[in-house]
PDB file of N, CA and C in Angstrom:
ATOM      1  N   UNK A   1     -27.259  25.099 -71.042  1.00  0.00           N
ATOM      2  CA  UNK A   1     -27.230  26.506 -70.695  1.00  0.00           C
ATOM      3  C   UNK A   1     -27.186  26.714 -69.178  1.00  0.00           C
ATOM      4  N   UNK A   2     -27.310  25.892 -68.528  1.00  0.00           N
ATOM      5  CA  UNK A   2     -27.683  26.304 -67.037  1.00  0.00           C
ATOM      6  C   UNK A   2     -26.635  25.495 -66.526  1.00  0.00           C
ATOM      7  N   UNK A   3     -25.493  24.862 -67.063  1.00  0.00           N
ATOM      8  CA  UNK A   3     -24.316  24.515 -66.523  1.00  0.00           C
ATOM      9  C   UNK A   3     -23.656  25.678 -66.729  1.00  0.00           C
ATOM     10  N   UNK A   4     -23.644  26.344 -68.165  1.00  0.00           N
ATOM     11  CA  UNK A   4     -22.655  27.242 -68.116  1.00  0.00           C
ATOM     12  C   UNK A   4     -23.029  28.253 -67.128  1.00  0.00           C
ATOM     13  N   UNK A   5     -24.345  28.603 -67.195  1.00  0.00           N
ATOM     14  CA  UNK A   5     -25.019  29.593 -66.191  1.00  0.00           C
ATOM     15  C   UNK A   5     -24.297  29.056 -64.502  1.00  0.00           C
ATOM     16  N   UNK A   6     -23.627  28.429 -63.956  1.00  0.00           N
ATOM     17  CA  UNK A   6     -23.311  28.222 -62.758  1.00  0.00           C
ATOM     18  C   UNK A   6     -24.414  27.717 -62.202  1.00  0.00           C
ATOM     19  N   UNK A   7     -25.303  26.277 -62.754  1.00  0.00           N
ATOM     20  CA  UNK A   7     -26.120  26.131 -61.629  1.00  0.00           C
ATOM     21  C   UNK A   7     -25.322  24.280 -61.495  1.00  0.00           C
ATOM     22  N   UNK A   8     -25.255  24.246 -59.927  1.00  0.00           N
ATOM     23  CA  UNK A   8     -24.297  23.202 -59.550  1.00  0.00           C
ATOM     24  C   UNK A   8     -25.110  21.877 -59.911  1.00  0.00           C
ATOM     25  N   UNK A   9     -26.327  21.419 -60.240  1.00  0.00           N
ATOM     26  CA  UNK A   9     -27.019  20.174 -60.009  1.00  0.00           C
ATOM     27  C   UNK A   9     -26.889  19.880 -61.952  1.00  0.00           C
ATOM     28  N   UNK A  10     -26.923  21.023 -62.351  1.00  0.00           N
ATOM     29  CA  UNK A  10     -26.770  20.899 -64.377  1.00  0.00           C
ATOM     30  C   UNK A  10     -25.202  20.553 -64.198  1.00  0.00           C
ATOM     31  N   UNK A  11     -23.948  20.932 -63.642  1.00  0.00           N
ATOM     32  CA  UNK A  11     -23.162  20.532 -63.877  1.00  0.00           C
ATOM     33  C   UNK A  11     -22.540  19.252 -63.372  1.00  0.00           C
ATOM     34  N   UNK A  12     -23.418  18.615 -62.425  1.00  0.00           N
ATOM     35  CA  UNK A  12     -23.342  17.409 -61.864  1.00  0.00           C
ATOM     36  C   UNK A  12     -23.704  16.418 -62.855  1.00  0.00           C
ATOM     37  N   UNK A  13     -25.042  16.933 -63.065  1.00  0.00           N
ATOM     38  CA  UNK A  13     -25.203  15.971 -64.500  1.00  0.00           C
ATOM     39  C   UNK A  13     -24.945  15.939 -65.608  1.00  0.00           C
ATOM     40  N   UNK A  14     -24.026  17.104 -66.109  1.00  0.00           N
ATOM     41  CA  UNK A  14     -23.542  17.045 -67.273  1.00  0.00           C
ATOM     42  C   UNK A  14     -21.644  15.892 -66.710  1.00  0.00           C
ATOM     43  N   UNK A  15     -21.317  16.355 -65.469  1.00  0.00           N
ATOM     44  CA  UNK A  15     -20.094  15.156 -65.033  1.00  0.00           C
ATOM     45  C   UNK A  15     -20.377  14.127 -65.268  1.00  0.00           C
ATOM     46  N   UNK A  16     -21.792  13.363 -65.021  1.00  0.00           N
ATOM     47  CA  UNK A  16     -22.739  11.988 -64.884  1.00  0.00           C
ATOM     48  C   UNK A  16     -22.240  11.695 -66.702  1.00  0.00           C
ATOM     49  N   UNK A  17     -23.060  12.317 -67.162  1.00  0.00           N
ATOM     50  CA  UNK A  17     -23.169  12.102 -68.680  1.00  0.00           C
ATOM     51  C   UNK A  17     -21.669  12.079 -68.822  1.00  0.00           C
ATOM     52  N   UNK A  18     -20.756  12.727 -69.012  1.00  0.00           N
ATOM     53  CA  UNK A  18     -19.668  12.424 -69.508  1.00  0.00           C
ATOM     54  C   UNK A  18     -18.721  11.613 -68.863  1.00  0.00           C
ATOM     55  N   UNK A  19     -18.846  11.279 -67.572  1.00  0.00           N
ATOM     56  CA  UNK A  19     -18.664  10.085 -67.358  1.00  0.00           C
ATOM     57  C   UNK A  19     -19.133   8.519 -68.410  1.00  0.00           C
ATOM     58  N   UNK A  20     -20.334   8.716 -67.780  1.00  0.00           N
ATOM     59  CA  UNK A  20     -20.687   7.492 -68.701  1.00  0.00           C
ATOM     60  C   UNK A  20     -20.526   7.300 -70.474  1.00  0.00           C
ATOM     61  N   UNK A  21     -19.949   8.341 -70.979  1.00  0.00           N
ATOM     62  CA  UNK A  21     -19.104   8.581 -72.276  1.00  0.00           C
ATOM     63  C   UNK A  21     -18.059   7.927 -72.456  1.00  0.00           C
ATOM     64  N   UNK A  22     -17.228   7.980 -71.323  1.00  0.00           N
ATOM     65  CA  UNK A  22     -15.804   7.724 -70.867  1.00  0.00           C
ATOM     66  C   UNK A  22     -15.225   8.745 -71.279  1.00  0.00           C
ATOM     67  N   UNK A  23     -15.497  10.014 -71.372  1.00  0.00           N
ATOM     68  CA  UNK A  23     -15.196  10.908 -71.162  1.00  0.00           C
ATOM     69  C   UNK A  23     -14.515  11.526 -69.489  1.00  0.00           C
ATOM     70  N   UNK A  24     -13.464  10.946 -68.980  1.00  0.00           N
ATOM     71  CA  UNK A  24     -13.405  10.975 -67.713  1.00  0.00           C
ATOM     72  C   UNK A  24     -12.745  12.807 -67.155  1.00  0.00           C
ATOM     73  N   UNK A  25     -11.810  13.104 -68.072  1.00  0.00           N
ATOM     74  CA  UNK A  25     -11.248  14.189 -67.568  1.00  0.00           C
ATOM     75  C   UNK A  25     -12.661  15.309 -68.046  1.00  0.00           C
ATOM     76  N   UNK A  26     -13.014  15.482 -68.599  1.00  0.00           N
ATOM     77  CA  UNK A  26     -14.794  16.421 -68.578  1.00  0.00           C
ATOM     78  C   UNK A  26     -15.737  16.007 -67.804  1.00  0.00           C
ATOM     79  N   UNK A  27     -15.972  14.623 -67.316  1.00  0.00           N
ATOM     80  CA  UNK A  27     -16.549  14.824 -66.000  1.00  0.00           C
ATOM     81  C   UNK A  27     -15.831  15.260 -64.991  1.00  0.00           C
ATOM     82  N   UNK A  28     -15.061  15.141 -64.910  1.00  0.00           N
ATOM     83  CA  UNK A  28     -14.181  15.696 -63.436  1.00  0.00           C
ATOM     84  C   UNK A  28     -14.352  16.870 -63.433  1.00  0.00           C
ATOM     85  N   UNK A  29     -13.907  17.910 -64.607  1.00  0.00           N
ATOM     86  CA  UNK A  29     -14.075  19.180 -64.114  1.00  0.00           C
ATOM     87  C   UNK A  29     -15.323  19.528 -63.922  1.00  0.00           C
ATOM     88  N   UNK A  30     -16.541  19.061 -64.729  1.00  0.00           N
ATOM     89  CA  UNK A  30     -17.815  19.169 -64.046  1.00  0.00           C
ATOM     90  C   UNK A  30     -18.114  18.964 -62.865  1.00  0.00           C
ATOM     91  N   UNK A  31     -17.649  17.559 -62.158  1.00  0.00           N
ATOM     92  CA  UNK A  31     -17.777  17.423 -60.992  1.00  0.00           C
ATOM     93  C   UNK A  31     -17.062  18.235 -60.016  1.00  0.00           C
ATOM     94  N   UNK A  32     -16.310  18.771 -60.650  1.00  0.00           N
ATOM     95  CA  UNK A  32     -15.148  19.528 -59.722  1.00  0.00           C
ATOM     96  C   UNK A  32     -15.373  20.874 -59.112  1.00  0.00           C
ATOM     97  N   UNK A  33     -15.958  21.521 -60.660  1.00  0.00           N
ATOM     98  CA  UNK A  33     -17.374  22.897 -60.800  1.00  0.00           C
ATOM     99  C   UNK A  33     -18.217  22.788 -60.098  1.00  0.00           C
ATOM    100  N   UNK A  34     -18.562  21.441 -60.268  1.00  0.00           N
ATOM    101  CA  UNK A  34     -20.543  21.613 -59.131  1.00  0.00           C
ATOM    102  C   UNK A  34     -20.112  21.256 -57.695  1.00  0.00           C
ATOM    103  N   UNK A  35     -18.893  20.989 -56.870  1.00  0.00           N
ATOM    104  CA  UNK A  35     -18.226  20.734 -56.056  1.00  0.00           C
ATOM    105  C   UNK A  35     -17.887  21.998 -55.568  1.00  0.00           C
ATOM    106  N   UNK A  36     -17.109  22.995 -56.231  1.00  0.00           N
ATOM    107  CA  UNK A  36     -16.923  23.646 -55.845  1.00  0.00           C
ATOM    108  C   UNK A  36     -18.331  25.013 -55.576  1.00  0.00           C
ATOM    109  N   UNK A  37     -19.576  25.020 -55.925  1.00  0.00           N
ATOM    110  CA  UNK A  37     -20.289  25.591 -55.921  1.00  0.00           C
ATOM    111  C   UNK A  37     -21.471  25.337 -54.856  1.00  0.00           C
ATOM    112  N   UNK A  38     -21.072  24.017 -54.313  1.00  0.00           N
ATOM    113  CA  UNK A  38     -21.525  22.644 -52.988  1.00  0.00           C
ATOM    114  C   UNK A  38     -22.614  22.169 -53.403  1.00  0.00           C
ATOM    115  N   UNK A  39     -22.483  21.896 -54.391  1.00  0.00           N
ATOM    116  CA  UNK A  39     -23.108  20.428 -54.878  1.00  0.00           C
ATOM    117  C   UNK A  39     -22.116  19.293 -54.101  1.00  0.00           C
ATOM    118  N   UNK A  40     -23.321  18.569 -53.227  1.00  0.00           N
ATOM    119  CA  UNK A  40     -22.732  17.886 -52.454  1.00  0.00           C
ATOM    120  C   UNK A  40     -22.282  16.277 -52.861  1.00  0.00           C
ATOM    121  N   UNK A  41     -23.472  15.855 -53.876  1.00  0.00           N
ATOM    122  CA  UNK A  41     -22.936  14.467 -54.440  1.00  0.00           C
ATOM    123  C   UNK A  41     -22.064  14.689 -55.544  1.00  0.00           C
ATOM    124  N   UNK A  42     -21.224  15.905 -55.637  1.00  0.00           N
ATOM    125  CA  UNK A  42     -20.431  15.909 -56.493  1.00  0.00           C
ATOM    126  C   UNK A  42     -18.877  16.152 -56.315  1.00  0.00           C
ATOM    127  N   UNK A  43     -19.219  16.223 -54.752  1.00  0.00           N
ATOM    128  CA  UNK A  43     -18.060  16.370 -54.237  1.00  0.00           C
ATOM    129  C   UNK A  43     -17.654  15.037 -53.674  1.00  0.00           C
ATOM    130  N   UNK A  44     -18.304  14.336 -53.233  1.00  0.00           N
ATOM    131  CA  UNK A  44     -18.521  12.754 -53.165  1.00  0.00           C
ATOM    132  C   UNK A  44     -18.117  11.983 -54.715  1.00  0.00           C
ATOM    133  N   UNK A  45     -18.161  12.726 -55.820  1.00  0.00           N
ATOM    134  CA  UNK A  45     -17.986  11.797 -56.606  1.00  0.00           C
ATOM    135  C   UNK A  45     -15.650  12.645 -57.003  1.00  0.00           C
ATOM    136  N   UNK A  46     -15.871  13.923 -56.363  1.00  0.00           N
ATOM    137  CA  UNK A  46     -14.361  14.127 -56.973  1.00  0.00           C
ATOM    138  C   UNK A  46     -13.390  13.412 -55.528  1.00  0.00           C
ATOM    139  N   UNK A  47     -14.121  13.381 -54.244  1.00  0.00           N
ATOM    140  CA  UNK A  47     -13.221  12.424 -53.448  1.00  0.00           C
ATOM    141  C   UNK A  47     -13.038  11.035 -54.046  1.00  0.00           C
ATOM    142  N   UNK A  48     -14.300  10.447 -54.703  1.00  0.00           N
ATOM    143  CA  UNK A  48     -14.027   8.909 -55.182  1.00  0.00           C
ATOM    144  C   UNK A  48     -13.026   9.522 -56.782  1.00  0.00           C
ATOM    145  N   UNK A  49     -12.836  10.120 -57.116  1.00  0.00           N
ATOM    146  CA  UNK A  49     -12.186  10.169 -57.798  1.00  0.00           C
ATOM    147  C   UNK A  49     -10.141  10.047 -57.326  1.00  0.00           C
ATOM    148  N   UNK A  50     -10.239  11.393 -56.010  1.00  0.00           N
ATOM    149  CA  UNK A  50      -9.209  11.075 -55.746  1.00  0.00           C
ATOM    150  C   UNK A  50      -8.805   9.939 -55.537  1.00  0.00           C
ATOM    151  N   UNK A  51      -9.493   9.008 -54.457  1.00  0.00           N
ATOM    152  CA  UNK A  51      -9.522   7.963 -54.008  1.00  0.00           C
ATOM    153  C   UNK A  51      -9.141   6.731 -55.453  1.00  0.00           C
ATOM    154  N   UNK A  52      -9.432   7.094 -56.275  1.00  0.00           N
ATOM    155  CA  UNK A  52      -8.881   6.315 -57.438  1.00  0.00           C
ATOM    156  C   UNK A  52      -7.795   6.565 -58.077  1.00  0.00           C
ATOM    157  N   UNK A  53      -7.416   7.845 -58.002  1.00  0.00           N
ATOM    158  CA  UNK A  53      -6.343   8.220 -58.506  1.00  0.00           C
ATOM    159  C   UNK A  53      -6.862   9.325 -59.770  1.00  0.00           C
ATOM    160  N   UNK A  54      -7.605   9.551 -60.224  1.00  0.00           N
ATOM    161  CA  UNK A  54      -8.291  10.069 -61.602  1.00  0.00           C
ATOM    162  C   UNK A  54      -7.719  11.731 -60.932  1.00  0.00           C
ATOM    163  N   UNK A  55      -8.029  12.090 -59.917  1.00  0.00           N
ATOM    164  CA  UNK A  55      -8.245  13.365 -59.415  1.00  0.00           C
ATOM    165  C   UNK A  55      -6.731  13.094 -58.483  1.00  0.00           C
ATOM    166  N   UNK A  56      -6.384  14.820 -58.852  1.00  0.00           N
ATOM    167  CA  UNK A  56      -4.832  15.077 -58.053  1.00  0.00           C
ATOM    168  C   UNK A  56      -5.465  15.079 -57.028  1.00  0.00           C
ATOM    169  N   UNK A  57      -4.319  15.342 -55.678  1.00  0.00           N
ATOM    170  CA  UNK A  57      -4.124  15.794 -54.210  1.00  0.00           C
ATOM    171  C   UNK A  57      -4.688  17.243 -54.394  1.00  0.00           C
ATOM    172  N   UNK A  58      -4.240  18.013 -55.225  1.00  0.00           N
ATOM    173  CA  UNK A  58      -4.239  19.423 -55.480  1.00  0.00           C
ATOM    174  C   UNK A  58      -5.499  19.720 -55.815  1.00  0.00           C
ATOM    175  N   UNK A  59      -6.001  19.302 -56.987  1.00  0.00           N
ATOM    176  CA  UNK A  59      -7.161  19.483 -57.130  1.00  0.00           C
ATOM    177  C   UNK A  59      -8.719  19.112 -56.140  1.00  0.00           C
ATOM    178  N   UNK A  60      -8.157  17.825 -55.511  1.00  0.00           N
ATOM    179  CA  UNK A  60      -9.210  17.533 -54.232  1.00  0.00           C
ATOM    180  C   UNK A  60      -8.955  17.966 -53.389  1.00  0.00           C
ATOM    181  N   UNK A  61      -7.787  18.964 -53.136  1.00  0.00           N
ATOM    182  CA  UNK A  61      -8.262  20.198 -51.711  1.00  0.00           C
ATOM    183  C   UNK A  61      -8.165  21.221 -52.269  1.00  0.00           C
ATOM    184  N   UNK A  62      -8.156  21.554 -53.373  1.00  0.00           N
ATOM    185  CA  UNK A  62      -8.982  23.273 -54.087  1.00  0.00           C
ATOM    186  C   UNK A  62     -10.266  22.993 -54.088  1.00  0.00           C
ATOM    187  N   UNK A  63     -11.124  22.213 -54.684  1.00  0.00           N
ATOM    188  CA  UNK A  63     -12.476  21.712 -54.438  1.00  0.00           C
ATOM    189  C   UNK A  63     -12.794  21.575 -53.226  1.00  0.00           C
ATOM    190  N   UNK A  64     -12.515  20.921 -52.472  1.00  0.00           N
ATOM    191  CA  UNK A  64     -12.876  20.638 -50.974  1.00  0.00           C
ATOM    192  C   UNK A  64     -13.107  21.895 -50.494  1.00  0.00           C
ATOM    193  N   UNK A  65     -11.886  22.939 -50.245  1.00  0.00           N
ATOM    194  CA  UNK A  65     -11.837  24.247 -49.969  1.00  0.00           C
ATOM    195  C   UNK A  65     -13.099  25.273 -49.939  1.00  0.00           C
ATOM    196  N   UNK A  66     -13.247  25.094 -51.726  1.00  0.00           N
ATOM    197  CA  UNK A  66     -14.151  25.764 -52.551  1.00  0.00           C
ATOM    198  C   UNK A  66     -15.938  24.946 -51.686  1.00  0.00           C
ATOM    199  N   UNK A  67     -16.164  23.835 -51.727  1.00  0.00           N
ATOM    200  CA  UNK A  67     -17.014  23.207 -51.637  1.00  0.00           C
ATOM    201  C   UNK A  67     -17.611  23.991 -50.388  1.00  0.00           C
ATOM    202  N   UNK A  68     -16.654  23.908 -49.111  1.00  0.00           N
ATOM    203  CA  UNK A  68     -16.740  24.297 -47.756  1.00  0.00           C
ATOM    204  C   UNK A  68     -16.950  25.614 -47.858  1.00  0.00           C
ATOM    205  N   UNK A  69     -16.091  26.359 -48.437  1.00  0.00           N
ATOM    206  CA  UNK A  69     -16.544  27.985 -48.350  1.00  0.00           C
ATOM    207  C   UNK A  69     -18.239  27.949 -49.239  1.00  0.00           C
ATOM    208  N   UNK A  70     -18.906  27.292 -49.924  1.00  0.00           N
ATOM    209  CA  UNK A  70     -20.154  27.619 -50.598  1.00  0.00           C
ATOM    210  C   UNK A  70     -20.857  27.040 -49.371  1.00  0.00           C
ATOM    211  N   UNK A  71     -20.709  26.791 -48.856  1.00  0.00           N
ATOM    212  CA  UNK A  71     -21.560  26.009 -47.853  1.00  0.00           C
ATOM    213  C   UNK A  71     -22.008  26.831 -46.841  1.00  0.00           C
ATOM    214  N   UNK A  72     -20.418  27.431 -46.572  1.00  0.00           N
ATOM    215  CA  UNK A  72     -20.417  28.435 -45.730  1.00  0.00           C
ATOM    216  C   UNK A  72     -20.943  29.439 -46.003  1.00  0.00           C
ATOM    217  N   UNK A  73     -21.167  30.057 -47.250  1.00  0.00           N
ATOM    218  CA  UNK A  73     -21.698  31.316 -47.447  1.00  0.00           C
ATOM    219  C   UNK A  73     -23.325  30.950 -47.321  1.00  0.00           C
ATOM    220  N   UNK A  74     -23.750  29.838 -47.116  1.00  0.00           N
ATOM    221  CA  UNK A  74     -25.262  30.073 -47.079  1.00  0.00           C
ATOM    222  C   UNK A  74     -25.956  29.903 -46.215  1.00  0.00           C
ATOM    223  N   UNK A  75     -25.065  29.468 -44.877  1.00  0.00           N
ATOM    224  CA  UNK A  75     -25.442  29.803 -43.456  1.00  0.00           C
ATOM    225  C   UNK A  75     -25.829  30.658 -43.012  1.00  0.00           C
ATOM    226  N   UNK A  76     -26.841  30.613 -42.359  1.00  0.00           N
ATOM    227  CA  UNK A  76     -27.708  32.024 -41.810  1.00  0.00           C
ATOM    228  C   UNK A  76     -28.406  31.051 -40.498  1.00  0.00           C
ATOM    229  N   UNK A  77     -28.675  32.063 -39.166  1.00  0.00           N
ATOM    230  CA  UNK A  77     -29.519  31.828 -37.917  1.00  0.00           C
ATOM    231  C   UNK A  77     -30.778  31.135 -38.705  1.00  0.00           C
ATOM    232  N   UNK A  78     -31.802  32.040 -39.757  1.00  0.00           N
ATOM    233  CA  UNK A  78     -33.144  31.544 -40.105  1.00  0.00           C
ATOM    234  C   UNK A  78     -32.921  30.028 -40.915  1.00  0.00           C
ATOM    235  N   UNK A  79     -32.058  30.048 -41.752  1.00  0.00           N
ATOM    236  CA  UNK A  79     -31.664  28.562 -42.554  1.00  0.00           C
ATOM    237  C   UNK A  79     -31.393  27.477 -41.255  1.00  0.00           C
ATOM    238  N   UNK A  80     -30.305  27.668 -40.532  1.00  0.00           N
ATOM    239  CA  UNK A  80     -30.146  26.914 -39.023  1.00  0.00           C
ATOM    240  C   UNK A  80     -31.635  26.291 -38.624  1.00  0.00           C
ATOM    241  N   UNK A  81     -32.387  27.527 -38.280  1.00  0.00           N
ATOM    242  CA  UNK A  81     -33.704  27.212 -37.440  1.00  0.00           C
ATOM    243  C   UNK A  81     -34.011  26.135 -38.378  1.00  0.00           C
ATOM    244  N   UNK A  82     -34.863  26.783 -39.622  1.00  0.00           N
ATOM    245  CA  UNK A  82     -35.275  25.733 -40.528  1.00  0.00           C
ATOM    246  C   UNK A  82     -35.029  24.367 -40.230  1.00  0.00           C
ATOM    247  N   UNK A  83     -33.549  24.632 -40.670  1.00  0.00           N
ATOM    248  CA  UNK A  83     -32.967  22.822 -40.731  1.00  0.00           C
ATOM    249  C   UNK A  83     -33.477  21.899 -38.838  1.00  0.00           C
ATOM    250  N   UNK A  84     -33.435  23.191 -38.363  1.00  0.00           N
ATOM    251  CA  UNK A  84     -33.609  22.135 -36.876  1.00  0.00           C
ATOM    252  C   UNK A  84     -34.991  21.767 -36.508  1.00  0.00           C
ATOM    253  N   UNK A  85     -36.285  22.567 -37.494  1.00  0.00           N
ATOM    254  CA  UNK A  85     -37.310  22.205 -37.412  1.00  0.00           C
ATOM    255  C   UNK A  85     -37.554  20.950 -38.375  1.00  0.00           C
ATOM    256  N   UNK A  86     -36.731  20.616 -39.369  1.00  0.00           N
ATOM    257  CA  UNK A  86     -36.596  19.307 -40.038  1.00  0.00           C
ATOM    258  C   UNK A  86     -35.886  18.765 -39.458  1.00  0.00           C
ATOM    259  N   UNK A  87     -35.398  18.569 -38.169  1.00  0.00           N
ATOM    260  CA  UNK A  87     -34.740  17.228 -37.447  1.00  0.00           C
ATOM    261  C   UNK A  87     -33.437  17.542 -37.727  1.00  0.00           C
ATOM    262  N   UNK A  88     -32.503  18.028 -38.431  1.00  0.00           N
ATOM    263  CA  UNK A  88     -31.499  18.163 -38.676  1.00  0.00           C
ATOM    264  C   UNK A  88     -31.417  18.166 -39.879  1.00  0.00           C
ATOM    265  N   UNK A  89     -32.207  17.699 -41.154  1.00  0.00           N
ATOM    266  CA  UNK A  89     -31.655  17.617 -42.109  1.00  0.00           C
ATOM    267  C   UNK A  89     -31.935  18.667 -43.136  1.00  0.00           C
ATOM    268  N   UNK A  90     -31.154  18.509 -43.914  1.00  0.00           N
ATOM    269  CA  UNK A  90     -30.680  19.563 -44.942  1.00  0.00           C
ATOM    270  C   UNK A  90     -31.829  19.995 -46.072  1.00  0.00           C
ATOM    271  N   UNK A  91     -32.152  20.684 -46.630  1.00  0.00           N
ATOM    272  CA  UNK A  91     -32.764  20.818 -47.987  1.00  0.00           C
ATOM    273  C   UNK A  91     -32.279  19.949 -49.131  1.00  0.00           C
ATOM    274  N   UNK A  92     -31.141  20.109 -48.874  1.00  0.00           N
ATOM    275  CA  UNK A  92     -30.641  18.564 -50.260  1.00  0.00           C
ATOM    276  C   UNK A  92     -30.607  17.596 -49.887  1.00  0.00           C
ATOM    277  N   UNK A  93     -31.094  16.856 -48.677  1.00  0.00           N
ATOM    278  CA  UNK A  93     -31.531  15.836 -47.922  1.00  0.00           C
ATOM    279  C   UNK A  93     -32.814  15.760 -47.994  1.00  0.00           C
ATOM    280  N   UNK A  94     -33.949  16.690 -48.265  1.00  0.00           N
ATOM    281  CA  UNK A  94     -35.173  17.011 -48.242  1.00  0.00           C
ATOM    282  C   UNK A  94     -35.693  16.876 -49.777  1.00  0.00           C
ATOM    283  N   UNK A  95     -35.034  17.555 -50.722  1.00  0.00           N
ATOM    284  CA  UNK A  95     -35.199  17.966 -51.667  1.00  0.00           C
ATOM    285  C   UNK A  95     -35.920  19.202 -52.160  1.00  0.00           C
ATOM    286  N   UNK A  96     -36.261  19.892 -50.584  1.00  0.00           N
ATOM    287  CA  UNK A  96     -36.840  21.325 -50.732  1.00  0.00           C
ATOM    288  C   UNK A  96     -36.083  22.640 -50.267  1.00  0.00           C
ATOM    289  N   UNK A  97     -36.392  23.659 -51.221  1.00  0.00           N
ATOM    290  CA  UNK A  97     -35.592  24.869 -50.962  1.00  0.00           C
ATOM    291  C   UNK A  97     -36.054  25.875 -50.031  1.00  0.00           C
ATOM    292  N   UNK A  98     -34.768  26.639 -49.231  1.00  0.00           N
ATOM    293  CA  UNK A  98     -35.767  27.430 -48.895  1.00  0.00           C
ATOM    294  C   UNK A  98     -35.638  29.042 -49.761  1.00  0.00           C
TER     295      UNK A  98
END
């Protein structure tokens, strides 16, 4: 329920799982979904995809695209500060939200 609901870390692991099915073209679009929503190890897993060939040209820069604009929308001055009072790193580097 919370893949379909758009949450990017359920659809990462529902890519995981159907991967390891051999289910390859349903993980991809999972991975491709939680990629485009910036789930970040999932965009790491649709470049290793391109990189194999599994995933088009086309499809790994609509994702990429998509990935970068979610990223972008959640930039803010107070999120910035945050991250620079953790040294630089990220909340999904952290594992805490803000």
């Amino acid at each position: 329920e919370a893949a379909i609901g758009g949450h990017p870390d359920a659809r990462a692991m529902l890519g995981a799982i159907e991967g390891h099915d051999g289910n390859v073209e349903r993980s991809v679009k999972h991975f491709i979904i939680a990629a485009s929503n910036g789930e970040i190890e999932s965009m790491k897993m649709v470049r290793k995809g391109y990189e194999t060939g599994v995933v088009s040209k086309e499809e790994f820069a609509s994702a990429l695209r998509a990935h970068q604009a979610a990223i972008d929308s959640t930039k803010s001055p107070q999120r910035d500060e945050w991250e620079r009072s953790l040294g630089g790193r990220s909340h999904q580097q952290t594992g805490k939200m803000t």
